[in-house]
PDB file of N, CA and C in Angstrom:
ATOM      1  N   UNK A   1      -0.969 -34.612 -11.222  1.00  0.00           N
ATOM      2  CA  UNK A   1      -1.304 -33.222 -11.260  1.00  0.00           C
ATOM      3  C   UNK A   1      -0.584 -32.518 -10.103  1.00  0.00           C
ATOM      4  N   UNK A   2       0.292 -31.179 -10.738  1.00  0.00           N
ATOM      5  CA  UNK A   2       0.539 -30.510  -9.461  1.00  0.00           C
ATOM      6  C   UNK A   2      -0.187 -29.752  -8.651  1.00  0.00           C
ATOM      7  N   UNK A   3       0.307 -29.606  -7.258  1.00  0.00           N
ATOM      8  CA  UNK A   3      -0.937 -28.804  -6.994  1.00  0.00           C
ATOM      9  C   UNK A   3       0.142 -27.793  -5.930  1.00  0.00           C
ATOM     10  N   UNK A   4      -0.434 -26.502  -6.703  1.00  0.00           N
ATOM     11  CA  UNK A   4       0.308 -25.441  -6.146  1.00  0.00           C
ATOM     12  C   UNK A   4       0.362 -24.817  -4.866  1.00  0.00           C
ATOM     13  N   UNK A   5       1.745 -24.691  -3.872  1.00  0.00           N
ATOM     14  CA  UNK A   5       1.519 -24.472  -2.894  1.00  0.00           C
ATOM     15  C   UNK A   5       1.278 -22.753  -2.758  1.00  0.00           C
ATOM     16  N   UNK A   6       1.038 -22.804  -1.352  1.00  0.00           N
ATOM     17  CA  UNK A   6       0.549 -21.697  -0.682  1.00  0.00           C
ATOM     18  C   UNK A   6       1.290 -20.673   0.139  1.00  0.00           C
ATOM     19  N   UNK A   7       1.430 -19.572   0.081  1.00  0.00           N
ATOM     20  CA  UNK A   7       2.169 -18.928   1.383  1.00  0.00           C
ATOM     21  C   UNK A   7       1.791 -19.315   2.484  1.00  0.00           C
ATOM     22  N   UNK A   8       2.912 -18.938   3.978  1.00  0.00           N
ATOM     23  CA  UNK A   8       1.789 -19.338   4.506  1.00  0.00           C
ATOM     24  C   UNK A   8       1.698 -18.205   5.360  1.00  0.00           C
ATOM     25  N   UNK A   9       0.467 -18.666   6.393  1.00  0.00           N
ATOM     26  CA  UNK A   9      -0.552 -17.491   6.799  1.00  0.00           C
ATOM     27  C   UNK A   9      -0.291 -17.148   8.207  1.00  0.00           C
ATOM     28  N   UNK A  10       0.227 -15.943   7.845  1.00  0.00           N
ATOM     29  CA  UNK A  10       1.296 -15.520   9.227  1.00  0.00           C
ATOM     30  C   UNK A  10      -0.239 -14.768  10.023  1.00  0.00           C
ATOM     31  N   UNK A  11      -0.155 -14.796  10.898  1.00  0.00           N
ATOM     32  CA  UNK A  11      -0.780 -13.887  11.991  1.00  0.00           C
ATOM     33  C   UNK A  11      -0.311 -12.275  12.084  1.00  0.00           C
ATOM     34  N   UNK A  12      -1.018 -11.365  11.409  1.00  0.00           N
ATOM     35  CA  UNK A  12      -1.094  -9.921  11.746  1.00  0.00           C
ATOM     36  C   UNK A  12      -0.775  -9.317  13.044  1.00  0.00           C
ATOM     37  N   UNK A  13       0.401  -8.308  13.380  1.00  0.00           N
ATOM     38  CA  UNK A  13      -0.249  -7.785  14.482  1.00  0.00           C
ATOM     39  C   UNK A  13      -0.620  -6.678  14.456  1.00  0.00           C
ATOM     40  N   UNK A  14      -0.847  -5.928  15.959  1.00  0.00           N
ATOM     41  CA  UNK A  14      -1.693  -4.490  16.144  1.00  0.00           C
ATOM     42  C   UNK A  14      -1.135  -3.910  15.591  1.00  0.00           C
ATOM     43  N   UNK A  15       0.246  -3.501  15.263  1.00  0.00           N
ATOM     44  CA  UNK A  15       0.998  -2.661  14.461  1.00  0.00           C
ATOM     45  C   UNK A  15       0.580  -2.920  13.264  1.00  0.00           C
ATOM     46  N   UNK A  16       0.636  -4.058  12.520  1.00  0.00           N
ATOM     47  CA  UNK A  16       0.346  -3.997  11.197  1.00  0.00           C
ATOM     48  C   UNK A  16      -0.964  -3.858  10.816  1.00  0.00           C
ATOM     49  N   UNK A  17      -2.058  -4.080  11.946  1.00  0.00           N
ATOM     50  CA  UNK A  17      -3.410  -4.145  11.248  1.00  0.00           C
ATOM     51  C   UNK A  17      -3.352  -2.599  12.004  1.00  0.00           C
ATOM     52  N   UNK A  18      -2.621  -1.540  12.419  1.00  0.00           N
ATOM     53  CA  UNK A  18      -3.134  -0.413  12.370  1.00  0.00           C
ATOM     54  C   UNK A  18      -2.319   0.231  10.966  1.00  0.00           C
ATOM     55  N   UNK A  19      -1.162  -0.333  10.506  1.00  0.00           N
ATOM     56  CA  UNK A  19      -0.827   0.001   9.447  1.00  0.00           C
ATOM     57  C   UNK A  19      -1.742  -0.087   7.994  1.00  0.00           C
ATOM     58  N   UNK A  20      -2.369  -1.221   8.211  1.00  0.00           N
ATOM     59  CA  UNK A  20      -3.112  -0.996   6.861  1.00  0.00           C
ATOM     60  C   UNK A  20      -4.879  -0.126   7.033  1.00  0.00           C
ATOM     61  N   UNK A  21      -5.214   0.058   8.345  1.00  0.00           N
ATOM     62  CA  UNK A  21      -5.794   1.050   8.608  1.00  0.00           C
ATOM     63  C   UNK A  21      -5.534   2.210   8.094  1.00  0.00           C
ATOM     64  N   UNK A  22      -4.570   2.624   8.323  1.00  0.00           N
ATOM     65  CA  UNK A  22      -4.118   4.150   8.343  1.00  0.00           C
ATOM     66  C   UNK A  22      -4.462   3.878   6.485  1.00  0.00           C
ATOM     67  N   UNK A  23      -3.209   3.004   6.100  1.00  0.00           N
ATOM     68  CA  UNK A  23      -3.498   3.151   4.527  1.00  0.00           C
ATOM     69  C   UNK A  23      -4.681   2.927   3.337  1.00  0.00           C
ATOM     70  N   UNK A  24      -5.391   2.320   4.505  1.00  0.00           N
ATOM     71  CA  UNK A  24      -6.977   2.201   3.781  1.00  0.00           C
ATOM     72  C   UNK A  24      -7.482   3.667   3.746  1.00  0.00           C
ATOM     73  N   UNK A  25      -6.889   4.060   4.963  1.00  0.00           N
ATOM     74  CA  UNK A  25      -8.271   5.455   5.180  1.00  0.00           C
ATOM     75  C   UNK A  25      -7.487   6.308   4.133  1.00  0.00           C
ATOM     76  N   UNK A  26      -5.932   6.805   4.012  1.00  0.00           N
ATOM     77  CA  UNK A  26      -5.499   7.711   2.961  1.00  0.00           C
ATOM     78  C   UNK A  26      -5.877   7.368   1.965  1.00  0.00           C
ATOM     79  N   UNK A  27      -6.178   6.089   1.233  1.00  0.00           N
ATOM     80  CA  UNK A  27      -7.080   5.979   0.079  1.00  0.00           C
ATOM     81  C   UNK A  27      -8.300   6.266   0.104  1.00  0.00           C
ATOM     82  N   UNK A  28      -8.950   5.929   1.058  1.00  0.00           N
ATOM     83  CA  UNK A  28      -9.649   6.830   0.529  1.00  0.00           C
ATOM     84  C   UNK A  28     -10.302   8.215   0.420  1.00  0.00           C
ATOM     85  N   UNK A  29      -9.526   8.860   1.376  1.00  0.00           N
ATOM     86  CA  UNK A  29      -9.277  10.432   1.389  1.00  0.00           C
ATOM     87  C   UNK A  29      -8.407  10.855   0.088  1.00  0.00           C
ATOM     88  N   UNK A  30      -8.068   9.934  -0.349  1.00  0.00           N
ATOM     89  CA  UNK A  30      -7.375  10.340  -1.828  1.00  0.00           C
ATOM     90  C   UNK A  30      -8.585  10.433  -2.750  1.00  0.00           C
ATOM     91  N   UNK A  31      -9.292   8.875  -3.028  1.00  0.00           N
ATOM     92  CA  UNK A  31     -10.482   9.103  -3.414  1.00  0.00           C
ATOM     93  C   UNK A  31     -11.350   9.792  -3.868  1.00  0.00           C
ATOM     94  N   UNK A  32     -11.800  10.382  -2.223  1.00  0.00           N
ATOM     95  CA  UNK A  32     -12.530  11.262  -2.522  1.00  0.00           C
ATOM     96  C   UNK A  32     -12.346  12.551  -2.939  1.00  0.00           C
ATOM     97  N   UNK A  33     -11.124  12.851  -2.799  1.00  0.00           N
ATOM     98  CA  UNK A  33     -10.192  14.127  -2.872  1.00  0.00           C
ATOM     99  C   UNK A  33     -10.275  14.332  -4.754  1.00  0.00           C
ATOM    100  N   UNK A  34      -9.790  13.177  -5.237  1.00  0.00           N
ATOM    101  CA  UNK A  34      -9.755  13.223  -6.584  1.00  0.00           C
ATOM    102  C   UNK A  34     -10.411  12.209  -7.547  1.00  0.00           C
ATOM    103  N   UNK A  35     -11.894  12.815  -7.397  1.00  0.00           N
ATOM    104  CA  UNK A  35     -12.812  11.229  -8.219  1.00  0.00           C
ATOM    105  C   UNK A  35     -12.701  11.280  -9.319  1.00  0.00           C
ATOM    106  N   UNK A  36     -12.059  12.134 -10.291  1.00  0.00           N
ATOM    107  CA  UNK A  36     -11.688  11.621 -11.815  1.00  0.00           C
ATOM    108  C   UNK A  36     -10.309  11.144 -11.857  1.00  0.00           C
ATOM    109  N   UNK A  37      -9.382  10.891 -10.947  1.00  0.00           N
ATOM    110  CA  UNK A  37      -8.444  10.363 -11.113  1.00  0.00           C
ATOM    111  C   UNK A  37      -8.558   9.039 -10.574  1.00  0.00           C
ATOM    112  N   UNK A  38      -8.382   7.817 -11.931  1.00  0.00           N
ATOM    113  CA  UNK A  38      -8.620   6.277 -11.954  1.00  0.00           C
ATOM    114  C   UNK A  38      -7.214   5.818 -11.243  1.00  0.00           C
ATOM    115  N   UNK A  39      -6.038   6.503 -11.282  1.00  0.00           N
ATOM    116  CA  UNK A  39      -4.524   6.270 -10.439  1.00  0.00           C
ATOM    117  C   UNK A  39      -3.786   7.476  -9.435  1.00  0.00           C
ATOM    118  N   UNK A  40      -3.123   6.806  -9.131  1.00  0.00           N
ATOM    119  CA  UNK A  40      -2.357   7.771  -8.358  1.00  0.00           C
ATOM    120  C   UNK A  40      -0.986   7.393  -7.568  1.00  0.00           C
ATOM    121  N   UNK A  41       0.153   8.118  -7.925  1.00  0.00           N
ATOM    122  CA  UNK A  41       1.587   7.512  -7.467  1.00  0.00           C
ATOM    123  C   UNK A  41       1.486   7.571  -6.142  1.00  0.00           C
ATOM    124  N   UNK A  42       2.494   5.887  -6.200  1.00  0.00           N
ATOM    125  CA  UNK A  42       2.133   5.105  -4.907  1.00  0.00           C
ATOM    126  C   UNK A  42       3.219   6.420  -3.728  1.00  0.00           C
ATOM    127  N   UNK A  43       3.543   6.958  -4.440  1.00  0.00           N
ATOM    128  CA  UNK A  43       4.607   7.901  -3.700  1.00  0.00           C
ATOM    129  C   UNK A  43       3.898   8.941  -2.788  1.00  0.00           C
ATOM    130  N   UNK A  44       2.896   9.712  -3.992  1.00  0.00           N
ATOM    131  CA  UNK A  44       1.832  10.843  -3.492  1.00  0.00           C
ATOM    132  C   UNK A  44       0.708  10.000  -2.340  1.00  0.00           C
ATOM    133  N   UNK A  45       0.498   9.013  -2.551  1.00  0.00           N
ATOM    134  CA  UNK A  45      -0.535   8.695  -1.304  1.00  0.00           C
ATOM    135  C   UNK A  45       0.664   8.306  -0.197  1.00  0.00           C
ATOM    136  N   UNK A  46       1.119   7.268  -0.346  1.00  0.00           N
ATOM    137  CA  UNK A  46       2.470   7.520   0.738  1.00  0.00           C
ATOM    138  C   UNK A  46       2.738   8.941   1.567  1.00  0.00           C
ATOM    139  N   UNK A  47       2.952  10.158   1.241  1.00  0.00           N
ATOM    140  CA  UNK A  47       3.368  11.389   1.491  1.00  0.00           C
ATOM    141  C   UNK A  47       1.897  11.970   2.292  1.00  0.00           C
ATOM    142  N   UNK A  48       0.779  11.088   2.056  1.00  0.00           N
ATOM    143  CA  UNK A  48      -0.262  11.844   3.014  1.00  0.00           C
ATOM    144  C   UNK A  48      -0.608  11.037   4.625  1.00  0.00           C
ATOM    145  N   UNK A  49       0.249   9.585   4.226  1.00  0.00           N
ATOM    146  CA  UNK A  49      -0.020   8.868   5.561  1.00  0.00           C
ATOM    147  C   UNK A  49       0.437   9.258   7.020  1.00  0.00           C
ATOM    148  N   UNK A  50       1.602   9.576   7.168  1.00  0.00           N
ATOM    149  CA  UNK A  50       1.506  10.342   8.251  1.00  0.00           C
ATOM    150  C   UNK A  50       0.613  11.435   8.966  1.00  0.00           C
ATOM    151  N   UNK A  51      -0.372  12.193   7.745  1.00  0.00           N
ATOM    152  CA  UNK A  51      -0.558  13.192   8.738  1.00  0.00           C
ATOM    153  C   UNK A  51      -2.249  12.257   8.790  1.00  0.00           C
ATOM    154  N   UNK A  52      -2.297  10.860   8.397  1.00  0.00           N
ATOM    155  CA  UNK A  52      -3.518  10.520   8.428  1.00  0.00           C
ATOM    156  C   UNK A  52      -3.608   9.827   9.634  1.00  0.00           C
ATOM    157  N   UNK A  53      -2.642   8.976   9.933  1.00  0.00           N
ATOM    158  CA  UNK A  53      -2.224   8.511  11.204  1.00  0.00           C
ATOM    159  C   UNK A  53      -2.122   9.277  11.921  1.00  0.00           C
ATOM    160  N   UNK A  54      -1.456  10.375  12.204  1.00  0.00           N
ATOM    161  CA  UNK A  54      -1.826  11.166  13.016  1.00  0.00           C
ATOM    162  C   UNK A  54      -2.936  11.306  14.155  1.00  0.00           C
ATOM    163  N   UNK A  55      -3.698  11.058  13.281  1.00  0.00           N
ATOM    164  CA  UNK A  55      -5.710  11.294  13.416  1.00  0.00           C
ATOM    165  C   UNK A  55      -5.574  10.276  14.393  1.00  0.00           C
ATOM    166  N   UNK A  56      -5.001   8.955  14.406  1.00  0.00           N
ATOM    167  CA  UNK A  56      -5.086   7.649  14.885  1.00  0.00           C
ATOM    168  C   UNK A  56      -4.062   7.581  16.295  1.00  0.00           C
ATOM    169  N   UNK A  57      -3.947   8.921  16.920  1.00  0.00           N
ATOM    170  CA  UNK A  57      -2.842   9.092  17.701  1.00  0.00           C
ATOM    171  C   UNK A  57      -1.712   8.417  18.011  1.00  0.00           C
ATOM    172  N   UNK A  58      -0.556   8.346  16.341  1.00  0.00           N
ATOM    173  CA  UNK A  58       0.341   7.593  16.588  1.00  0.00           C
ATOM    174  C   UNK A  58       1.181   8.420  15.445  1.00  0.00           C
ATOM    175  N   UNK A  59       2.304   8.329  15.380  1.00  0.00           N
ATOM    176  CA  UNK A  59       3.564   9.086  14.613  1.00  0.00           C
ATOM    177  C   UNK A  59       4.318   7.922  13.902  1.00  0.00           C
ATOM    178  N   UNK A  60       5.047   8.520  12.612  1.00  0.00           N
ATOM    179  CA  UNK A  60       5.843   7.448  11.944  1.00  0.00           C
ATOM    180  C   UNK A  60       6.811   8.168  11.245  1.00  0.00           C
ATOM    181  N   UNK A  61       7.588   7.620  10.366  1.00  0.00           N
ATOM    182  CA  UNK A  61       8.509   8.702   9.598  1.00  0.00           C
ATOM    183  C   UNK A  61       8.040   8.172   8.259  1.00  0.00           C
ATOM    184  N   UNK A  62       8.895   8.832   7.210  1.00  0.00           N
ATOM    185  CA  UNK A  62       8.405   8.442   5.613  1.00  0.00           C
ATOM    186  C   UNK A  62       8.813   7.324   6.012  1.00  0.00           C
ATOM    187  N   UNK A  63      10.205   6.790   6.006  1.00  0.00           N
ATOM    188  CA  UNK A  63      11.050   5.310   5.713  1.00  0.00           C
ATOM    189  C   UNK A  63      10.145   4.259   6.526  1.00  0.00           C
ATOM    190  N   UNK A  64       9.579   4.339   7.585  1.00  0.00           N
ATOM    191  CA  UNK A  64       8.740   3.283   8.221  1.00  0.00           C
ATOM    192  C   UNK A  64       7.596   3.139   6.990  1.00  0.00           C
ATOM    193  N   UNK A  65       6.499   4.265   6.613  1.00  0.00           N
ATOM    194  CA  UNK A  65       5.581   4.354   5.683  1.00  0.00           C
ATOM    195  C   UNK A  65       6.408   3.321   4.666  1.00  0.00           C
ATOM    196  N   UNK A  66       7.104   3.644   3.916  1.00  0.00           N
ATOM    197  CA  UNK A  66       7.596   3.173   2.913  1.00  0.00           C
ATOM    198  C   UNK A  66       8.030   1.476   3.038  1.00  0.00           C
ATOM    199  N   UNK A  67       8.601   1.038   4.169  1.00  0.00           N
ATOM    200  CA  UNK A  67       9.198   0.163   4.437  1.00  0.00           C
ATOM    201  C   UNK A  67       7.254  -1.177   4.885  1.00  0.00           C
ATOM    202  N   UNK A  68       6.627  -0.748   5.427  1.00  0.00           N
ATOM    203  CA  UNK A  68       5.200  -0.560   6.175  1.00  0.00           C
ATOM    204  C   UNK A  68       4.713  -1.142   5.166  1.00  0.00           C
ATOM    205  N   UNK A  69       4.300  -0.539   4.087  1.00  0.00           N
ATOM    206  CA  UNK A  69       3.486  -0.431   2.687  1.00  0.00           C
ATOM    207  C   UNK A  69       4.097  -1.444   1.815  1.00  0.00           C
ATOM    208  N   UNK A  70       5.173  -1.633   1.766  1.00  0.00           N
ATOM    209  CA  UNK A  70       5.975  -2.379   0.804  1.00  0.00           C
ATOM    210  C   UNK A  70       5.883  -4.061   1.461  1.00  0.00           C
ATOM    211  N   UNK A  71       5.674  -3.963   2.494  1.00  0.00           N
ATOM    212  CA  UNK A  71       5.372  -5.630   3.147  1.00  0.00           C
ATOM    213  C   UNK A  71       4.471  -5.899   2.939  1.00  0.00           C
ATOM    214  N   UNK A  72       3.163  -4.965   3.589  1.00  0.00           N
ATOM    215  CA  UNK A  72       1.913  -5.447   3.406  1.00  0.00           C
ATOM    216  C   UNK A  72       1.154  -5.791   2.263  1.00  0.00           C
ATOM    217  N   UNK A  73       1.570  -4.520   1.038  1.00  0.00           N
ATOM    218  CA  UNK A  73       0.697  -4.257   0.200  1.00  0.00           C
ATOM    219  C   UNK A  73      -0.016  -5.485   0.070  1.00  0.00           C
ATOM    220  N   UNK A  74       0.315  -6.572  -0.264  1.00  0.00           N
ATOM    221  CA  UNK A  74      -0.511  -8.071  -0.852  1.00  0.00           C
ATOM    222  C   UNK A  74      -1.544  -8.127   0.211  1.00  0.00           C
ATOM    223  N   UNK A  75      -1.842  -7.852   1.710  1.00  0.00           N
ATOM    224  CA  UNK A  75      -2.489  -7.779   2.789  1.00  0.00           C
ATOM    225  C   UNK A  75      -3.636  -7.048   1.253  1.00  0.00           C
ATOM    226  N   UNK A  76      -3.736  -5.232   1.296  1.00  0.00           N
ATOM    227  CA  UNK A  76      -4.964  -5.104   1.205  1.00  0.00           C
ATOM    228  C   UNK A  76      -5.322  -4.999  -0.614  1.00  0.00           C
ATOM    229  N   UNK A  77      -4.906  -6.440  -0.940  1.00  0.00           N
ATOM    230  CA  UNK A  77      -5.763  -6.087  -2.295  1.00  0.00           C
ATOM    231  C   UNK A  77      -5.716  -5.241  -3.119  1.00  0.00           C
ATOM    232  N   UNK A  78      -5.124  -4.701  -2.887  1.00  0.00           N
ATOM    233  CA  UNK A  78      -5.392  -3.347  -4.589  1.00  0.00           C
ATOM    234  C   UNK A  78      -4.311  -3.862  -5.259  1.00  0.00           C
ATOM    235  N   UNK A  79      -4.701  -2.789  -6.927  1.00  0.00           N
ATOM    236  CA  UNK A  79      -4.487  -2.830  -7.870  1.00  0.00           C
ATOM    237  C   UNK A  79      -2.887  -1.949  -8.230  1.00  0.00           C
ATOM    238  N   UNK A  80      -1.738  -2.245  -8.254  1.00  0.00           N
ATOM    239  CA  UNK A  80      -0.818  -1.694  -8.668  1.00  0.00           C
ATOM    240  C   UNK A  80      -0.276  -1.322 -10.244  1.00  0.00           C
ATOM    241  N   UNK A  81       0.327  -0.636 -10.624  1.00  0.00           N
ATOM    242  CA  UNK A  81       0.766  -0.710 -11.873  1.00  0.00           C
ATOM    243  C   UNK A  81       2.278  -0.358 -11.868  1.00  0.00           C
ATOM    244  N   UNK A  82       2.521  -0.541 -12.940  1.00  0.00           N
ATOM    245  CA  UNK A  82       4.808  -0.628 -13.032  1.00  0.00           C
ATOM    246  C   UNK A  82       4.828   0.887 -13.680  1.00  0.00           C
ATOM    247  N   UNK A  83       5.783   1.298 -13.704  1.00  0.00           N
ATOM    248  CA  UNK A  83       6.307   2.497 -14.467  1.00  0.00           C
ATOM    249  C   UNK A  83       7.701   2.518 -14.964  1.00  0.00           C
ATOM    250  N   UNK A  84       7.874   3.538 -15.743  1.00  0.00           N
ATOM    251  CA  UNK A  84       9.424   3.701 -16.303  1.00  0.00           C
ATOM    252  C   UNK A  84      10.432   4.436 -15.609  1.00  0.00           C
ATOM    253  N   UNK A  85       9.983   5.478 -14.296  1.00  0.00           N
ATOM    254  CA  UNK A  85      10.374   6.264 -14.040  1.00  0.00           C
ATOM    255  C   UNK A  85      11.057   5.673 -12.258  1.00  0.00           C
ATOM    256  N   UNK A  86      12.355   5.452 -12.716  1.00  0.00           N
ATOM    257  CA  UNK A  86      12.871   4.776 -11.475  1.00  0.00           C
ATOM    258  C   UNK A  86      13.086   5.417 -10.261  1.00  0.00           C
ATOM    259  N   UNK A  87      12.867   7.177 -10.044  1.00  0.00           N
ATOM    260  CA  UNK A  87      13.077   7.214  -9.220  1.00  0.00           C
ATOM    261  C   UNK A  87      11.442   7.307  -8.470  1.00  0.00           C
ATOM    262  N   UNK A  88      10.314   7.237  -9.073  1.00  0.00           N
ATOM    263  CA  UNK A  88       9.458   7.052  -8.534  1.00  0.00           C
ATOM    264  C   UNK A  88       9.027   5.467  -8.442  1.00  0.00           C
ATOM    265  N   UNK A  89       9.794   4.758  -8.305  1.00  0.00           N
ATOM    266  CA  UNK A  89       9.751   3.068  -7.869  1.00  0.00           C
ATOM    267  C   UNK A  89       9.514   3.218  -6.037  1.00  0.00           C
ATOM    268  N   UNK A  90       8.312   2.178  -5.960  1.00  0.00           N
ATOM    269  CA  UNK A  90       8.278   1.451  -4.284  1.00  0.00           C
ATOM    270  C   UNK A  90       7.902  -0.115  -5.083  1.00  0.00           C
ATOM    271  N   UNK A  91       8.829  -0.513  -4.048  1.00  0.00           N
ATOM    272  CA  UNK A  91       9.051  -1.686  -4.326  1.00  0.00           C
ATOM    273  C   UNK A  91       8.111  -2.599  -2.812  1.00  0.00           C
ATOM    274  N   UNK A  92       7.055  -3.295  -3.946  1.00  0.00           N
ATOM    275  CA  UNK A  92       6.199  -3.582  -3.398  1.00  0.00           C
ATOM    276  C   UNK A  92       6.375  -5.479  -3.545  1.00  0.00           C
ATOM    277  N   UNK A  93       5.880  -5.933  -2.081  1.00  0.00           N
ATOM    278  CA  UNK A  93       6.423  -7.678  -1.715  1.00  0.00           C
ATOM    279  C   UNK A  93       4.733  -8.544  -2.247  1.00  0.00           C
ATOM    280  N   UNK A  94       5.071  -9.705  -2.644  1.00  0.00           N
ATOM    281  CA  UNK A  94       3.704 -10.233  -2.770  1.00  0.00           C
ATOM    282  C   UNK A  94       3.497 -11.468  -1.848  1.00  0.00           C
ATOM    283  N   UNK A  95       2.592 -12.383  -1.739  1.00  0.00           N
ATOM    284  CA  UNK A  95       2.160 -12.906  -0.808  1.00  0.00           C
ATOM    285  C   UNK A  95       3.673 -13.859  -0.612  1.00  0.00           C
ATOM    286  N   UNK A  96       4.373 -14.297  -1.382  1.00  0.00           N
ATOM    287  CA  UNK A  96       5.618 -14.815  -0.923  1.00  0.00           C
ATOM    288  C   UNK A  96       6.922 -13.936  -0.552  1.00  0.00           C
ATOM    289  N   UNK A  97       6.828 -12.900  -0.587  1.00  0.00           N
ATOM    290  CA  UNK A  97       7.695 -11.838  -0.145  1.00  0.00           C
ATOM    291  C   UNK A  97       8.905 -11.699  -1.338  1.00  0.00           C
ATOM    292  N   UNK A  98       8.374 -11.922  -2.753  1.00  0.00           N
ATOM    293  CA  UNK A  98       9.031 -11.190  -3.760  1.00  0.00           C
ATOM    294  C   UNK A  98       8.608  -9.769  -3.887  1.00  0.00           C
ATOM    295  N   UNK A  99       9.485  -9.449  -4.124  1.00  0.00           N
ATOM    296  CA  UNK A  99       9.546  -7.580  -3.914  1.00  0.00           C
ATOM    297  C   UNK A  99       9.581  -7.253  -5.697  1.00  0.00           C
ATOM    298  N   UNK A 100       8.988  -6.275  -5.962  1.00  0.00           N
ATOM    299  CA  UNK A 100       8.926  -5.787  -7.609  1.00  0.00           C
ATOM    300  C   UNK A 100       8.728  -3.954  -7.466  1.00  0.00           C
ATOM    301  N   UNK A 101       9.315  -3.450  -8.165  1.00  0.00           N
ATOM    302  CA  UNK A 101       9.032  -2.280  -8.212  1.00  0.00           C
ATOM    303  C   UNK A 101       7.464  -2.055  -9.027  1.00  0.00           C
ATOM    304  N   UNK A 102       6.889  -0.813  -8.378  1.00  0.00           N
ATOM    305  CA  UNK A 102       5.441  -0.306  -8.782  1.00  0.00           C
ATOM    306  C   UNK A 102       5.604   1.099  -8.802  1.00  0.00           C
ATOM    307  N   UNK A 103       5.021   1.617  -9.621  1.00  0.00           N
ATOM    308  CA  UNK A 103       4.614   3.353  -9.205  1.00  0.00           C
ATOM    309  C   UNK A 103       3.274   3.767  -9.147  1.00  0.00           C
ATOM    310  N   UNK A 104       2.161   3.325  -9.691  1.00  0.00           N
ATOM    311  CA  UNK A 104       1.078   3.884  -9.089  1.00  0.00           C
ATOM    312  C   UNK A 104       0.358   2.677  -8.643  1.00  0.00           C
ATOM    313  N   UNK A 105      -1.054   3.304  -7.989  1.00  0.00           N
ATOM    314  CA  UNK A 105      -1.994   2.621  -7.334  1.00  0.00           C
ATOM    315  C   UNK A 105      -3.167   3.039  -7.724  1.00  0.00           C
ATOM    316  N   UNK A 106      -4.241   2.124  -7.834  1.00  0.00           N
ATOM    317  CA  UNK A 106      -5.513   2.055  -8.798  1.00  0.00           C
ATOM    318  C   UNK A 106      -6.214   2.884  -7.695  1.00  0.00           C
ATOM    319  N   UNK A 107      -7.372   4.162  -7.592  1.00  0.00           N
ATOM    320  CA  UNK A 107      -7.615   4.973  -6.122  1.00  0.00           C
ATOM    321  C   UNK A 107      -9.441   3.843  -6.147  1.00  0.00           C
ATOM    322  N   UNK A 108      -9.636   4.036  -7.082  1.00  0.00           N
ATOM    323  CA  UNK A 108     -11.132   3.297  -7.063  1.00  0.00           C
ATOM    324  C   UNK A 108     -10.989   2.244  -6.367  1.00  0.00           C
ATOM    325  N   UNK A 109     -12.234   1.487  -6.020  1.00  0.00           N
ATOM    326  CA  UNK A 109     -12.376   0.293  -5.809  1.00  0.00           C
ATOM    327  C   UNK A 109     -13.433  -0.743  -6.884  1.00  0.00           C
ATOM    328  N   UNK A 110     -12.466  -1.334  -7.057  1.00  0.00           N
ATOM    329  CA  UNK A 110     -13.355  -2.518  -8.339  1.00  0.00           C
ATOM    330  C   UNK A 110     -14.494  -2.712  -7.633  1.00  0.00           C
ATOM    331  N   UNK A 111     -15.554  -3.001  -8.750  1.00  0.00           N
ATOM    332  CA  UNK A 111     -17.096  -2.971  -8.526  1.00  0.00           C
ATOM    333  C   UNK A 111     -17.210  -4.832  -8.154  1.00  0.00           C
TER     334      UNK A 111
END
């Protein structure tokens, strides 16, 4: 029997565990912002992280956001979906650091 290996389990740092801070909290200021919307392009929540970080007294540009988000995503769990529309592609890495294009992001949180 095979038995499937594992990524392995890098150690976070302060930068990155304030990165997925920041992007937890724009979700859910998206959230709450829009509770009948079940998605939302990974682009449009992207475009609010800076001024959410902000809050967190620290500055970034889009391309860090973008570059930021696209490593971690597998870090916080959510739900992505693919699209047709290439120029709204972020190309998002998974726990082995294959990269795939995505365009939206699920805003709920599974029950």
């Amino acid at each position: 029997m095979a038995v499937a290996s594992r990524a392995p389990r890098v150690r976070l740092s302060l930068e990155d565990v304030q990165w997925i801070a920041g992007f937890r909290a724009t979700r859910l200021l998206l959230a709450a912002a829009r509770p009948d919307d079940a998605f939302v392009e990974i682009r449009q929540l992207l475009a609010k992280v800076p001024a959410v970080v902000r809050a967190f007294g620290w500055s970034c540009r889009p391309a860090e956001v973008e570059e930021a988000f696209g490593r971690l995503f597998h870090r916080l769990d959510w739900e992505a979906r693919k699209g047709r529309d290439a120029r709204k592609f972020v190309h998002l890495a998974d726990r082995y650091g294959q990269s795939e294009p995505f365009v939206l992001i699920k805003l709920q949180e599974n029950p």
